[in-house]
N, C-alpha and C. Protein backbone atom coordinates (compact mmCIF):
# COMPACT_ATOMS: atom_id res chain seq x y z
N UNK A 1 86.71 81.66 155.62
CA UNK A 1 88.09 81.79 155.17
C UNK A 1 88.65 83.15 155.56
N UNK A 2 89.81 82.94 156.16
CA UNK A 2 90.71 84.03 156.63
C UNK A 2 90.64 85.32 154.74
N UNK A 3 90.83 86.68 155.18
CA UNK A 3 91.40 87.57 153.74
C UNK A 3 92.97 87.30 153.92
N UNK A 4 93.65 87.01 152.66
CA UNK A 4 95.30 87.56 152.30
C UNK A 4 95.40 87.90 153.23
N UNK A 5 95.32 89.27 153.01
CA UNK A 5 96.37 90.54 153.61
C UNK A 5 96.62 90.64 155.32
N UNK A 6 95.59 89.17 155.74
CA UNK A 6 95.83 89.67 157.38
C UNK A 6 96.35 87.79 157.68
N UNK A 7 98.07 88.27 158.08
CA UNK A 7 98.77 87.26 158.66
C UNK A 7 99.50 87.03 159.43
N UNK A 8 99.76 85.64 160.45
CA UNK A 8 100.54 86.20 161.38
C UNK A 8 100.25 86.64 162.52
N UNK A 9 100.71 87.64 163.22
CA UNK A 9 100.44 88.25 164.24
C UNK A 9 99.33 89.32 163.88
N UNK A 10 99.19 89.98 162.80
CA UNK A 10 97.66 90.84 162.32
C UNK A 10 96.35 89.56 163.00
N UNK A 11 96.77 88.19 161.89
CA UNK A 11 95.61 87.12 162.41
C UNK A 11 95.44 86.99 163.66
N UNK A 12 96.31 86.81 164.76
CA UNK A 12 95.80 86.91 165.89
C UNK A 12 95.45 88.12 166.93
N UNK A 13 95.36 89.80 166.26
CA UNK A 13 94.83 90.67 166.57
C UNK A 13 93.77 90.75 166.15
N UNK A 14 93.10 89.93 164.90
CA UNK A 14 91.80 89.96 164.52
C UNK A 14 91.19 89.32 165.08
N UNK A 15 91.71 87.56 165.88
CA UNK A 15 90.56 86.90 166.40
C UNK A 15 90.23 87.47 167.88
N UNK A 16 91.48 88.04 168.28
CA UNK A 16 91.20 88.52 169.64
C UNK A 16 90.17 90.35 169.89
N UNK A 17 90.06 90.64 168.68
CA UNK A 17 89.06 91.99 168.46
C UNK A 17 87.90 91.08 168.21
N UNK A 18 87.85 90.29 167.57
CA UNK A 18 86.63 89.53 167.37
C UNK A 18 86.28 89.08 168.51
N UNK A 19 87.09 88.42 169.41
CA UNK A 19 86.47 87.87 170.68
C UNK A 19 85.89 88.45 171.22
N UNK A 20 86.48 89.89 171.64
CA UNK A 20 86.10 90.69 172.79
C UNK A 20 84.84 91.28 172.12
N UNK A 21 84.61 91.75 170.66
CA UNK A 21 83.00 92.19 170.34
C UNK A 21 82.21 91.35 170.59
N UNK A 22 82.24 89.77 170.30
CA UNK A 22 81.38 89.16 171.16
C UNK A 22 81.04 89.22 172.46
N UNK A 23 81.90 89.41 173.21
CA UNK A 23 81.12 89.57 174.33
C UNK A 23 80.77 91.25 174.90
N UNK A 24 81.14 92.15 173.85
CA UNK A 24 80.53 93.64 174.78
C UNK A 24 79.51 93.49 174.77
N UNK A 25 78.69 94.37 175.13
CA UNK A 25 77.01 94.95 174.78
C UNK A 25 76.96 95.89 174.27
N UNK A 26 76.14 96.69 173.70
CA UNK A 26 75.77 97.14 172.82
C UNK A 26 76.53 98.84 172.87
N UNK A 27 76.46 99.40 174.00
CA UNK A 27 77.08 100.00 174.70
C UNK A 27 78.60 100.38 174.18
N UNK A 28 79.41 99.29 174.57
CA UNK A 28 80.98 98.98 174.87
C UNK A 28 81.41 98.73 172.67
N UNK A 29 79.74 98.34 172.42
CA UNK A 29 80.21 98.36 170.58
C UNK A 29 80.35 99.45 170.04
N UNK A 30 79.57 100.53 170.66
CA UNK A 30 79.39 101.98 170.21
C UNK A 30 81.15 102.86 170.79
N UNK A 31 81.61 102.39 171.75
CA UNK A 31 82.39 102.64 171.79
C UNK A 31 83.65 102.40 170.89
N UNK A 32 83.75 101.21 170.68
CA UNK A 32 84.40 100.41 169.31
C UNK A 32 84.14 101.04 168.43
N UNK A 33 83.03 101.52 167.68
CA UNK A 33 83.09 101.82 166.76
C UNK A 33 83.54 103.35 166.22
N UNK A 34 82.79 103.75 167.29
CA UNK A 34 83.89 105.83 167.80
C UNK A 34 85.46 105.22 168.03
N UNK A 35 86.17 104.73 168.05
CA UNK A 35 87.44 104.26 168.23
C UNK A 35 87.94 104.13 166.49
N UNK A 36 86.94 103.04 166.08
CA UNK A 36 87.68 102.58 164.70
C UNK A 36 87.57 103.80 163.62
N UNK A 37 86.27 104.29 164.38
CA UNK A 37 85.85 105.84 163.15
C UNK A 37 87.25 106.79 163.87
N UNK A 38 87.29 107.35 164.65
CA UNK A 38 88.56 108.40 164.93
C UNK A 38 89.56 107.65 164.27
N UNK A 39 90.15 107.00 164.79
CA UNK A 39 91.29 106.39 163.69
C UNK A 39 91.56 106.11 162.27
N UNK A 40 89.96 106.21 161.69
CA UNK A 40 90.21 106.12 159.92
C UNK A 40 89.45 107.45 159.25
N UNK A 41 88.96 108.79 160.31
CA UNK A 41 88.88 109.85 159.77
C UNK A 41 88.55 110.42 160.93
N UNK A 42 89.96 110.92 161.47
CA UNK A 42 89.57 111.98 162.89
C UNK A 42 89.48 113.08 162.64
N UNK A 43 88.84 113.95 163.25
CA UNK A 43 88.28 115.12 163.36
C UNK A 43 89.69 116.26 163.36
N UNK A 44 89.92 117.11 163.44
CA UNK A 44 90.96 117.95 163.66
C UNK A 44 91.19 118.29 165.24
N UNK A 45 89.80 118.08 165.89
CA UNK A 45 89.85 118.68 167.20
C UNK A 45 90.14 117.12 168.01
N UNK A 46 90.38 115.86 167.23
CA UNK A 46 90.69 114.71 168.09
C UNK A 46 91.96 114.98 168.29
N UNK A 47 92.71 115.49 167.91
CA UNK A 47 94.18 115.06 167.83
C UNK A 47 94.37 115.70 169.05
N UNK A 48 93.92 116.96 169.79
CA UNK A 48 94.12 117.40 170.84
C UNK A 48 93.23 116.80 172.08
N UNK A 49 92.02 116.28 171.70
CA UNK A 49 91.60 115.14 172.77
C UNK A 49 92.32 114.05 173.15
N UNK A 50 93.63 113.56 172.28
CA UNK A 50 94.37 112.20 172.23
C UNK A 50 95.40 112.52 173.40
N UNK A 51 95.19 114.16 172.94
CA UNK A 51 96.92 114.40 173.43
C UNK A 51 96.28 114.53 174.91
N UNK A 52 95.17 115.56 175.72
CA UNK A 52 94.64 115.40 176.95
C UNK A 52 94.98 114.04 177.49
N UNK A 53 94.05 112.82 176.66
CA UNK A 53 94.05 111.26 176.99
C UNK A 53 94.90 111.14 177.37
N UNK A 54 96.32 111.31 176.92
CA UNK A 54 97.30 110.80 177.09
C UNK A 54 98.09 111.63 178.25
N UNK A 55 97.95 112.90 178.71
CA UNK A 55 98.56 113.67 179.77
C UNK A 55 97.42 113.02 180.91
N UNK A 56 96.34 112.41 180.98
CA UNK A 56 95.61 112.07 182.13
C UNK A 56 96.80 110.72 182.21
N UNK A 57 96.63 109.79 181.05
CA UNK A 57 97.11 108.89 181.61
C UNK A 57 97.86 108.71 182.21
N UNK A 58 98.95 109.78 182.07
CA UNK A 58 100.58 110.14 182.59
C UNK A 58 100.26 110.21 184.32
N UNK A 59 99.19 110.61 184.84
CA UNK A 59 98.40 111.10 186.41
C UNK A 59 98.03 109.99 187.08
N UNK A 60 97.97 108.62 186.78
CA UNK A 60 97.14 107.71 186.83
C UNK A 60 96.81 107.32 188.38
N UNK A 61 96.27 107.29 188.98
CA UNK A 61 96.71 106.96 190.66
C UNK A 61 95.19 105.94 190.65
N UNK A 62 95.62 104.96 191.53
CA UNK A 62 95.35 103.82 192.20
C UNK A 62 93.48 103.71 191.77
N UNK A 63 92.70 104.89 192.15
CA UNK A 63 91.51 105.38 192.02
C UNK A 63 91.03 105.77 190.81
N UNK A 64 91.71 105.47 189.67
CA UNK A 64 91.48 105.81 188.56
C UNK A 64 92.09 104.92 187.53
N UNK A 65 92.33 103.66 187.69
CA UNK A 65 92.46 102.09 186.63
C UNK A 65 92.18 102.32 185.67
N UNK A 66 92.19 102.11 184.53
CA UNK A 66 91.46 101.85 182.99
C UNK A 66 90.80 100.90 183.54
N UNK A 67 90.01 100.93 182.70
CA UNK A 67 89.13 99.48 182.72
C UNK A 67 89.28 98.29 181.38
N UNK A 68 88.88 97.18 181.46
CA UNK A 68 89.41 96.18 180.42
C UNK A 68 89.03 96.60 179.23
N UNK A 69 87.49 97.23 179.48
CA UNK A 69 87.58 97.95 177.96
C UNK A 69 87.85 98.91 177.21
N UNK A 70 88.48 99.52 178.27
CA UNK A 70 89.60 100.70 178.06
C UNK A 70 90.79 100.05 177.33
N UNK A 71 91.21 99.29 177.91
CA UNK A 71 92.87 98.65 177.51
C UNK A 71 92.36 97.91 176.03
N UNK A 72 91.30 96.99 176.12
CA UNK A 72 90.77 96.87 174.75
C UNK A 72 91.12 97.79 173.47
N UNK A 73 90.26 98.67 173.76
CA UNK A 73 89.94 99.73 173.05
C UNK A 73 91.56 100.76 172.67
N UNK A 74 92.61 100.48 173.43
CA UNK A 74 94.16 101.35 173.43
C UNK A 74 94.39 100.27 172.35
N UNK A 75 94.53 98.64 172.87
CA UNK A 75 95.17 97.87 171.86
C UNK A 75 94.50 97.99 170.57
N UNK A 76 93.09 98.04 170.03
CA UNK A 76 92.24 98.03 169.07
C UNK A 76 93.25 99.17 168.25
N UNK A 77 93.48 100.37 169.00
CA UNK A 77 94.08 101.54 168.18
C UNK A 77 95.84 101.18 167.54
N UNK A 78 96.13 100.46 168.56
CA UNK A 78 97.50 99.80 167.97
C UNK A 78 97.29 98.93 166.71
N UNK A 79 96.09 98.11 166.77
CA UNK A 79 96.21 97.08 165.83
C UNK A 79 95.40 97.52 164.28
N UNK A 80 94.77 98.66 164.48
CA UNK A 80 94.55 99.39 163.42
C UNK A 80 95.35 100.17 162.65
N UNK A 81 96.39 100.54 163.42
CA UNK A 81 97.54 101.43 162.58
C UNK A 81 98.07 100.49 162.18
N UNK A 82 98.39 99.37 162.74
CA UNK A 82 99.16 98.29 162.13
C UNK A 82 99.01 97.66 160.57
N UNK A 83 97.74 97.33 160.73
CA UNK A 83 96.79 96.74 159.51
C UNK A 83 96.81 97.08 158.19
N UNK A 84 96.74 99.18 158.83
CA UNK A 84 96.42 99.48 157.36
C UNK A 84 94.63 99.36 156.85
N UNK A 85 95.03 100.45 155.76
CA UNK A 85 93.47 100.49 154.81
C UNK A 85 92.58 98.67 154.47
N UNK A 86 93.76 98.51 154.29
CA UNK A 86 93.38 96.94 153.35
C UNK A 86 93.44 95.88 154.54
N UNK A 87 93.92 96.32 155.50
CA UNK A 87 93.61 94.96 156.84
C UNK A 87 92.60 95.42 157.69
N UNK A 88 92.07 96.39 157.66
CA UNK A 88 90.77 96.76 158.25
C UNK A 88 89.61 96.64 157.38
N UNK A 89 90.03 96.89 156.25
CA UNK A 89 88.63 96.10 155.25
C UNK A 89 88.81 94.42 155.44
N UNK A 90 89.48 93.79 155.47
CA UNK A 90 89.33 92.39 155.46
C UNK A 90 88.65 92.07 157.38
N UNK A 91 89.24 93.04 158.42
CA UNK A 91 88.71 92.59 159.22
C UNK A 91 86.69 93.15 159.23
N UNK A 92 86.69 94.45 158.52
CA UNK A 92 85.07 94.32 158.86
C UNK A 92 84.58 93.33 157.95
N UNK A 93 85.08 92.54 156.73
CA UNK A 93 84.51 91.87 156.27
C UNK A 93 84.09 90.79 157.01
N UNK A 94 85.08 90.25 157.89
CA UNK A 94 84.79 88.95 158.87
C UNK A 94 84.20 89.49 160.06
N UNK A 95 83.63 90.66 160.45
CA UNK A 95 83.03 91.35 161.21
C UNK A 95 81.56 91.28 161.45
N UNK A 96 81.66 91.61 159.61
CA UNK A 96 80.21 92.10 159.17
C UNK A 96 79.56 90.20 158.86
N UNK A 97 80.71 89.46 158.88
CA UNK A 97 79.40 87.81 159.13
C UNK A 97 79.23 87.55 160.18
N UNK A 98 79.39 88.39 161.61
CA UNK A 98 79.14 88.23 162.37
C UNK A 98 78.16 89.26 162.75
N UNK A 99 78.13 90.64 162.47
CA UNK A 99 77.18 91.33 162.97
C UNK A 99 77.10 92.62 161.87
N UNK A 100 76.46 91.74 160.69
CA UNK A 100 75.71 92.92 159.25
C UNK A 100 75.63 94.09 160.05
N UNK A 101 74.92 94.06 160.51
CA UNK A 101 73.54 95.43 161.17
C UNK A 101 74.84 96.20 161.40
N UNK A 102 75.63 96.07 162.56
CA UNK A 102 76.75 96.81 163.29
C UNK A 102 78.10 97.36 162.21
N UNK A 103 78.28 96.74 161.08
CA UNK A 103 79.00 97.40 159.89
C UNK A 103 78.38 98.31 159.66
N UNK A 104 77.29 97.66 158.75
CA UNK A 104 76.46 98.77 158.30
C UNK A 104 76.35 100.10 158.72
N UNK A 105 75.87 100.11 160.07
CA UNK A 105 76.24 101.08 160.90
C UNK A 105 77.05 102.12 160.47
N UNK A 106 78.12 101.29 161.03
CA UNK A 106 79.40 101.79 161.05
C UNK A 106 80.24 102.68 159.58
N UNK A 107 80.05 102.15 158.62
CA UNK A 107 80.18 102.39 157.20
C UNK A 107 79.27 104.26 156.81
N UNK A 108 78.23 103.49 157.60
CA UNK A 108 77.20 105.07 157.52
C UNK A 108 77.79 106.13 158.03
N UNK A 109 78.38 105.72 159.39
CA UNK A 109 78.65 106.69 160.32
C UNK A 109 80.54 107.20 159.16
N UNK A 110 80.93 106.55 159.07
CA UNK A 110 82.40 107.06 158.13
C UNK A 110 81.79 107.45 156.82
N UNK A 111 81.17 107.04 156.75
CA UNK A 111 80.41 107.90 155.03
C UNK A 111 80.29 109.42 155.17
N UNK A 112 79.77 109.63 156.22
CA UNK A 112 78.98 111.11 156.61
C UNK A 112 80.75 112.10 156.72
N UNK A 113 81.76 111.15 156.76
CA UNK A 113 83.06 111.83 157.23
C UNK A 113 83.55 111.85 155.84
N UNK A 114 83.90 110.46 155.17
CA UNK A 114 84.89 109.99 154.31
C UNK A 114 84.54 109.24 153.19
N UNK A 115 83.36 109.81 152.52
CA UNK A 115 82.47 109.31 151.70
C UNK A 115 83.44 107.95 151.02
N UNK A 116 84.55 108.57 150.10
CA UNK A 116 85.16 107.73 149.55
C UNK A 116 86.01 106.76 150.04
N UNK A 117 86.37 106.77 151.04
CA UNK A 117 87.03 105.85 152.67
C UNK A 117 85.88 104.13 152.69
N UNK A 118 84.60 105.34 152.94
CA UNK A 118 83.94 104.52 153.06
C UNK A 118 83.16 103.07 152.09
N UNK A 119 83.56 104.05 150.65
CA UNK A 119 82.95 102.66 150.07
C UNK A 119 84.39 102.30 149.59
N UNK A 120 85.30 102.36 149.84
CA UNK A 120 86.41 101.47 149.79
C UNK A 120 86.57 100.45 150.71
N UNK A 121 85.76 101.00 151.89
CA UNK A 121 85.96 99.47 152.49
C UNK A 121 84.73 98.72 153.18
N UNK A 122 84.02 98.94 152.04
CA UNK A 122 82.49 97.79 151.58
C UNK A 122 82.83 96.52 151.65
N UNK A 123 82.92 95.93 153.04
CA UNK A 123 83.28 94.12 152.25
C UNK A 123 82.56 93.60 151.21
């Protein structure tokens, strides 16, 4: 069963984040998950890594593409601001029945940042 709080166009940013973790590797998840952690407790010194990111991107020439899981990973950041506290807990909840171990994880790794962040969004 779908949570409340994610409807609409949120619902179809969740099945399509869901899709694409199925198929990364293990790799391309770790990346995901440094993505979802900067976005729900960034560092002070990210905000000036974002801003670099974003003056490269401005350079972009022919030899230097994003890659799909690059563009992934841009939309992932759109659809997290979108969501909110309470639509990102409902999506690791439907996350975490797909891959416990990789929440878990993940929860640890925002604990060590945002202790109280983190068990707020304990599915």
């Amino acid at each position: 069963p779908s949570p409340m709080s994610l409807a609409g166009t949120s619902r179809l940013e969740v099945s399509c984040v869901l899709h694409w973790f199925s198929l990364w590797n293990a790799a391309q998840r770790e990346a995901f998950s440094a993505t979802l952690l900067a976005h729900l407790a960034p560092h002070p010194e990210d905000t000036a890594g974002d801003l670099c990111e974003q003056l490269d991107a401005l350079t972009l020439s022919r030899s230097s593409c994003p890659t799909v899981l690059g563009c992934q990973l841009s939309l992932c950041k759109l659809y997290f601001a979108s969501w909110g506290h309470q639509g990102v807990r409902d999506f690791l909840q439907l996350l975490a029945q797909r891959d416990h171990p990789f929440v878990a994880r993940f929860l640890g790794s925002l604990a060590q940042r945002e202790p109280l962040l983190a068990r707020a969004l304990v599915p």
